[in-house]
C-alpha atoms as a PDB file:
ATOM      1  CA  UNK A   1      47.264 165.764  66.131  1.00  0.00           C
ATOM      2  CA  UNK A   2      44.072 166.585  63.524  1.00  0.00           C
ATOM      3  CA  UNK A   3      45.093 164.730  60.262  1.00  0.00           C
ATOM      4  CA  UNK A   4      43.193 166.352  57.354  1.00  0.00           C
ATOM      5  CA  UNK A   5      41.472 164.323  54.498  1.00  0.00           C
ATOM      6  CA  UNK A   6      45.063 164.225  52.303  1.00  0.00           C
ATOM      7  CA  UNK A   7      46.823 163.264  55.048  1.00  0.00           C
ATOM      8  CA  UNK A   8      45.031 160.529  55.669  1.00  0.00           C
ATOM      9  CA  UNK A   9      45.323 159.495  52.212  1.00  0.00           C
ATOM     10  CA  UNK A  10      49.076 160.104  52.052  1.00  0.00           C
ATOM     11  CA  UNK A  11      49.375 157.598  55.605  1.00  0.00           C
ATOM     12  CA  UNK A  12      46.948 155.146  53.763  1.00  0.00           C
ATOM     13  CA  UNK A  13      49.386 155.187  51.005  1.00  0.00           C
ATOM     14  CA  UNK A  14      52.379 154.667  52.890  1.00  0.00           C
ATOM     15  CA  UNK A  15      50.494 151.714  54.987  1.00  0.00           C
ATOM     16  CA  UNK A  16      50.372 149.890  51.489  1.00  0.00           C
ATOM     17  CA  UNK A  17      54.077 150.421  50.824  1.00  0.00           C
ATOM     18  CA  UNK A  18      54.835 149.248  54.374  1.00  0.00           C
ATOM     19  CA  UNK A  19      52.408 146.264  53.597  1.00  0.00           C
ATOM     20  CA  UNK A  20      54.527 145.473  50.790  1.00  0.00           C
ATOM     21  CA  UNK A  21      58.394 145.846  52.221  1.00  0.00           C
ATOM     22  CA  UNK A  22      56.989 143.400  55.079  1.00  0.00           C
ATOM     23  CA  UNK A  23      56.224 140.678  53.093  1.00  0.00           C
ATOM     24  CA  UNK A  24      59.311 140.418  52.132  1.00  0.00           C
ATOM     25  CA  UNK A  25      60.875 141.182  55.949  1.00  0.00           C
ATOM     26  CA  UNK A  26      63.228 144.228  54.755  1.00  0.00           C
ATOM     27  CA  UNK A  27      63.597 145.673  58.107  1.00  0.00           C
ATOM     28  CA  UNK A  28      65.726 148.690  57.205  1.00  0.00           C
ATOM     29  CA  UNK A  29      63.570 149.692  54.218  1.00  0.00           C
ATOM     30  CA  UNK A  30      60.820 149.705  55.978  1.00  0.00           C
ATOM     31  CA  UNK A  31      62.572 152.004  58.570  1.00  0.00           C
ATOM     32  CA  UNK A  32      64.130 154.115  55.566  1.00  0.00           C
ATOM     33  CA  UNK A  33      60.266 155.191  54.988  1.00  0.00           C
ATOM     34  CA  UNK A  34      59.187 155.237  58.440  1.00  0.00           C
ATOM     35  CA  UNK A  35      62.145 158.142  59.124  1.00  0.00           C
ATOM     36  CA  UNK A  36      60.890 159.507  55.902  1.00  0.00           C
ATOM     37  CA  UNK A  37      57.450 160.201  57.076  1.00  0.00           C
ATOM     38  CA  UNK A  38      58.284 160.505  60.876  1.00  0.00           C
ATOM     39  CA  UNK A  39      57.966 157.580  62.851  1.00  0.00           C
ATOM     40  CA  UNK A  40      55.158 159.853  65.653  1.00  0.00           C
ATOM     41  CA  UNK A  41      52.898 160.856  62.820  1.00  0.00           C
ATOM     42  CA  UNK A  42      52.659 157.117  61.484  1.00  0.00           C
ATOM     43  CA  UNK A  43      52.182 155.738  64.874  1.00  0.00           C
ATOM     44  CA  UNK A  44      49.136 158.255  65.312  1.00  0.00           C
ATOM     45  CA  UNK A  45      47.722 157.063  62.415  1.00  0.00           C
ATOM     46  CA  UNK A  46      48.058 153.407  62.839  1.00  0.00           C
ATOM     47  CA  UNK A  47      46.993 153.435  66.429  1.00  0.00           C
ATOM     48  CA  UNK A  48      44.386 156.162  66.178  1.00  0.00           C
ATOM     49  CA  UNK A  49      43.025 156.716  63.205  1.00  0.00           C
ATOM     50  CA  UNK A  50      43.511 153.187  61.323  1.00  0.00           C
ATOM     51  CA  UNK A  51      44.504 150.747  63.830  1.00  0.00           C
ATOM     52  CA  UNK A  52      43.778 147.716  61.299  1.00  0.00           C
ATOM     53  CA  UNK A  53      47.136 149.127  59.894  1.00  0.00           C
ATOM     54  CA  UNK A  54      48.999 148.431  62.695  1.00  0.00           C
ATOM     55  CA  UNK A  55      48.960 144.417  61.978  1.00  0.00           C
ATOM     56  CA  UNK A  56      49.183 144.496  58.374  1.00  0.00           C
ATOM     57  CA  UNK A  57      52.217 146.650  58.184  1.00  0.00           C
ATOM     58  CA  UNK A  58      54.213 144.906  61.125  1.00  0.00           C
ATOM     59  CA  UNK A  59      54.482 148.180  63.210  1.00  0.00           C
ATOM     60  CA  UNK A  60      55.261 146.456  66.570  1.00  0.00           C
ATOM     61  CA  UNK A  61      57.913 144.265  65.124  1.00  0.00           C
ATOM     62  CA  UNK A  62      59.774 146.672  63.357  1.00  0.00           C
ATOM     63  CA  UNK A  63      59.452 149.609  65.778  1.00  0.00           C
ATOM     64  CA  UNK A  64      60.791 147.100  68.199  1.00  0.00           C
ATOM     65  CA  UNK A  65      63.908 145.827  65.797  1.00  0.00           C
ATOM     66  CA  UNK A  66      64.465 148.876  63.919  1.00  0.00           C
ATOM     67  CA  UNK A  67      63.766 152.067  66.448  1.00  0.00           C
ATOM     68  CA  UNK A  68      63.796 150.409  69.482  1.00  0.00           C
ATOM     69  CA  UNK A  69      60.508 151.408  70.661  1.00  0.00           C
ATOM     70  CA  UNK A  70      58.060 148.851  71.750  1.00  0.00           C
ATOM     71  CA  UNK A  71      54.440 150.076  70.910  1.00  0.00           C
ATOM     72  CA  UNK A  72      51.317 148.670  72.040  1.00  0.00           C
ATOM     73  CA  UNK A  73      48.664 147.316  70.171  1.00  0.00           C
ATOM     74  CA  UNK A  74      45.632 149.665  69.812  1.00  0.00           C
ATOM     75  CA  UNK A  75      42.526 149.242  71.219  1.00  0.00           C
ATOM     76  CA  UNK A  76      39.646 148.354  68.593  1.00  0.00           C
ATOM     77  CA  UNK A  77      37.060 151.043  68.454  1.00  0.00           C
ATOM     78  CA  UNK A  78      33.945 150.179  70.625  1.00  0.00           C
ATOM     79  CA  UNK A  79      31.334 150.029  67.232  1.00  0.00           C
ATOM     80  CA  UNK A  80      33.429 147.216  66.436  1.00  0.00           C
END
């Protein structure tokens, strides 16, 4: 999957809403969005392309409660 420049800045976008319904632990509207924008094309992006997302918008914990997937943490990038 080849995410172009918008993309990426739609995902980033949607990171910082996820950010924000995690704080306050609101499982199903973070899922609400998640189905929204497709839960494969978010996992991409937070494992692939921004994997510094994957913490900050709880992506294990609520793939686990609310899709029942369980998703491993990505691998940091070697340059880091």
């Amino acid at each position: 999957m080849k995410l172009i420049d918008k993309d990426k800045a739609f995902y980033g976008g949607i990171c910082v809403a996820l950010q924000c319904i995690s704080v306050y632990d609101y499982g199903s509207a973070w899922a609400e969005v998640v189905r929204a924008v497709g839960f494969e094309n978010l996992k991409h992006y937070v494992t692939k392309i921004e994997p510094e997302e994957f913490e900050l918008i709880a992506f294990r914990k609520y793939a686990k409660s609310e899709f029942g997937r369980v998703v491993s943490t990505p691998k940091r990038k070697r340059n880091e």
